[in-house]
N, C-alpha and C. Protein backbone atom coordinates (compact mmCIF):
# COMPACT_ATOMS: atom_id res chain seq x y z
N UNK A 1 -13.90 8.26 39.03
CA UNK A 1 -13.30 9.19 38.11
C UNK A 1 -13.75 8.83 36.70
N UNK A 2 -14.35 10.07 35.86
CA UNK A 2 -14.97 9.61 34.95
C UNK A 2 -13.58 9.51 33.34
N UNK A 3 -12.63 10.73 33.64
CA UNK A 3 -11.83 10.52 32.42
C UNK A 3 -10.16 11.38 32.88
N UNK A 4 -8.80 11.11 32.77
CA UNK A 4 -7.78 11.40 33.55
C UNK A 4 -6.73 11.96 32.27
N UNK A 5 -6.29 12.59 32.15
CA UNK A 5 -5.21 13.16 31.29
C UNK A 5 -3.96 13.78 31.98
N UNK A 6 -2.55 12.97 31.66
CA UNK A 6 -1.95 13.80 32.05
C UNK A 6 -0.86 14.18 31.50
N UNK A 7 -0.28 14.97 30.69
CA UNK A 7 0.91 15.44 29.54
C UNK A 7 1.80 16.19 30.46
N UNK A 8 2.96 15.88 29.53
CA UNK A 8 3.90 17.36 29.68
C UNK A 8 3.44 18.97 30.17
N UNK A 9 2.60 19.05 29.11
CA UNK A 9 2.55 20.56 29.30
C UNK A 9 1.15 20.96 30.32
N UNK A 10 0.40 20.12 30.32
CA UNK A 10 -1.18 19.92 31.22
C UNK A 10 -1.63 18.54 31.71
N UNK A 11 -2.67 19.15 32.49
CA UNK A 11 -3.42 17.64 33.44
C UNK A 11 -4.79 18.08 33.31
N UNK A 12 -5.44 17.22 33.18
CA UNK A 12 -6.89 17.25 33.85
C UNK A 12 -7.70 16.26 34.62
N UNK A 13 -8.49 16.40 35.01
CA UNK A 13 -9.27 15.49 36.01
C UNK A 13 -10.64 15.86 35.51
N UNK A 14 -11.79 14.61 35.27
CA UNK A 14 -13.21 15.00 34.93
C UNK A 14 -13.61 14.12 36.07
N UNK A 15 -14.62 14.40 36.96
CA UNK A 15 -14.63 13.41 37.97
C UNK A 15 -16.56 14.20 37.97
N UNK A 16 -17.38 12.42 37.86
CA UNK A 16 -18.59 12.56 38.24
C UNK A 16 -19.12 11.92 39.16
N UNK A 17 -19.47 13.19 40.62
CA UNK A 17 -19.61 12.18 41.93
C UNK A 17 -21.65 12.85 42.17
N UNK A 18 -22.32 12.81 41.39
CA UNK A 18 -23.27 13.33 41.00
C UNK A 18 -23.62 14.79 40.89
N UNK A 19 -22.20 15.39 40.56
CA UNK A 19 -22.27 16.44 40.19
C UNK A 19 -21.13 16.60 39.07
N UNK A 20 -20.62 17.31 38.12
CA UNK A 20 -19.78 17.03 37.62
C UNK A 20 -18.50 17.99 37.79
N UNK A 21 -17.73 17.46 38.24
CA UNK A 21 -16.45 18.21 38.90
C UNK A 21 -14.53 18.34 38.00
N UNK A 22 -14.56 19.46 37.71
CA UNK A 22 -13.40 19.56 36.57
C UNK A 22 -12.04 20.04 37.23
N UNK A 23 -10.92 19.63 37.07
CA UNK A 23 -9.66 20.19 37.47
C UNK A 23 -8.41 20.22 36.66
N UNK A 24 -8.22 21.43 35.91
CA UNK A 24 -7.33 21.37 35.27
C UNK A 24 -6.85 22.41 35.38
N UNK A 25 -5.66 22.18 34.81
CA UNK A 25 -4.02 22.95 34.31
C UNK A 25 -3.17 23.02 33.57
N UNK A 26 -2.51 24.08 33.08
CA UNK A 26 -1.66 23.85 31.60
C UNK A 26 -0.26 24.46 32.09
N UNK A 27 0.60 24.45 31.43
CA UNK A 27 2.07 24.83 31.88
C UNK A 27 2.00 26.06 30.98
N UNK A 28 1.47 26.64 29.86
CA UNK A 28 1.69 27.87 29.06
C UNK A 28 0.21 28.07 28.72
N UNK A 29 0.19 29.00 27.87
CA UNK A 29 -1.30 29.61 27.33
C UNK A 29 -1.63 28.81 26.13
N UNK A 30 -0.94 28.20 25.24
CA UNK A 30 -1.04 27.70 24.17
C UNK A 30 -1.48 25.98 24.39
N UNK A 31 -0.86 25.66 25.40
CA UNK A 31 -1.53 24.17 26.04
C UNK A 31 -2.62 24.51 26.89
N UNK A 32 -2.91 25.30 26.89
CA UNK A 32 -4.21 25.99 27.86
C UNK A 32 -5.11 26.01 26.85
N UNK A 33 -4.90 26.47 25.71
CA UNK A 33 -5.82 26.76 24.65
C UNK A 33 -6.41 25.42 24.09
N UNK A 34 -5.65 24.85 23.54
CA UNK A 34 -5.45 23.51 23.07
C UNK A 34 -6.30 22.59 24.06
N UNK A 35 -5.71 22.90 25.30
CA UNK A 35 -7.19 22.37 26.24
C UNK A 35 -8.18 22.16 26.22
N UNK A 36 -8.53 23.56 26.35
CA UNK A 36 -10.23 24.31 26.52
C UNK A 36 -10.94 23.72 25.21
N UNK A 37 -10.19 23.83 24.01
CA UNK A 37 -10.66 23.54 22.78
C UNK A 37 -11.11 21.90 22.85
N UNK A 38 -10.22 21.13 23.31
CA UNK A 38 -10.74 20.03 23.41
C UNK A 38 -11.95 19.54 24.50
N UNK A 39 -11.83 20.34 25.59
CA UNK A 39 -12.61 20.36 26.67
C UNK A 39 -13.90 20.90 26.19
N UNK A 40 -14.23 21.72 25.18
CA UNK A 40 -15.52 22.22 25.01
C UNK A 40 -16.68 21.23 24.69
N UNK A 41 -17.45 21.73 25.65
CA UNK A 41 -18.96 21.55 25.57
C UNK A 41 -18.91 19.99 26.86
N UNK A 42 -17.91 19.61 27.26
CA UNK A 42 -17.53 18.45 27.98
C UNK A 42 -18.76 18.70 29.07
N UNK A 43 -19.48 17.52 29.37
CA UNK A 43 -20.49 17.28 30.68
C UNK A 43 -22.10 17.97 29.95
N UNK A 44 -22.12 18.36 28.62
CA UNK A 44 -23.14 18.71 28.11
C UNK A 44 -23.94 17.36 27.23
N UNK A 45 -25.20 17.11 27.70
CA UNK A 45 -25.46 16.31 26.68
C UNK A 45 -24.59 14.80 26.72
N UNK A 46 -24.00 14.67 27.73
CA UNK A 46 -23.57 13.42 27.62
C UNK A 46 -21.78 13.50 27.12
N UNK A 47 -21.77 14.27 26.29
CA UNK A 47 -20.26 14.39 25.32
C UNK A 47 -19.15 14.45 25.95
N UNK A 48 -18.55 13.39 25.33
CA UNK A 48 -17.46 12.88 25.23
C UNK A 48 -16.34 13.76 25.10
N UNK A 49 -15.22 13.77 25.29
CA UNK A 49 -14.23 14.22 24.45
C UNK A 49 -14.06 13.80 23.45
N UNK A 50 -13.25 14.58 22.67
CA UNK A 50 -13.36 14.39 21.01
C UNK A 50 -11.81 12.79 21.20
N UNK A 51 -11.11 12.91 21.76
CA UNK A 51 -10.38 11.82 21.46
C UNK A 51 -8.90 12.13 22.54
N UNK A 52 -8.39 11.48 23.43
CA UNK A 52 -7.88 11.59 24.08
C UNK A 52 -6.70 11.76 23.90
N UNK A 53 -6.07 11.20 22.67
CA UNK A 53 -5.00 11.35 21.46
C UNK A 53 -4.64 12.65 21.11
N UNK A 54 -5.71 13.93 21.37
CA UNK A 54 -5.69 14.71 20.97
C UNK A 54 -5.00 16.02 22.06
N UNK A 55 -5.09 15.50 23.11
CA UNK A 55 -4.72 15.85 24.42
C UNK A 55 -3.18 15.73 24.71
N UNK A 56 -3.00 14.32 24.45
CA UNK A 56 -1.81 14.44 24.65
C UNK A 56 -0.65 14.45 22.89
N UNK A 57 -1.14 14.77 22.36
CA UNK A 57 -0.34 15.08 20.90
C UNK A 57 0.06 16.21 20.77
């Protein structure tokens, strides 16, 4: 498992088993958003998430 989040309002799973495999969920649209936003561009180029702090704040 490459990176694990799990909050109140969402979860995710980034898992690289030589392919790269994503699983997530949010409890409303607004932690959904907040998600995606942090999730962007994730498995491109190597990149990171911007900060994991940010996920669950």
């Amino acid at each position: 498992m490459s990176f694990y989040s799990n909050a109140y309002d969402h979860m995710v799973v980034v898992m690289d088993c030589g392919d790269l495999e994503v699983i997530y969920g949010a409890a409303s649209e607004k932690a959904y958003e907040k998600l995606m936003k942090i999730m962007e561009g994730l498995g491109e180029s190597g990149k990171e998430p911007e900060s994991v702090d940010k996920l669950t704040g």
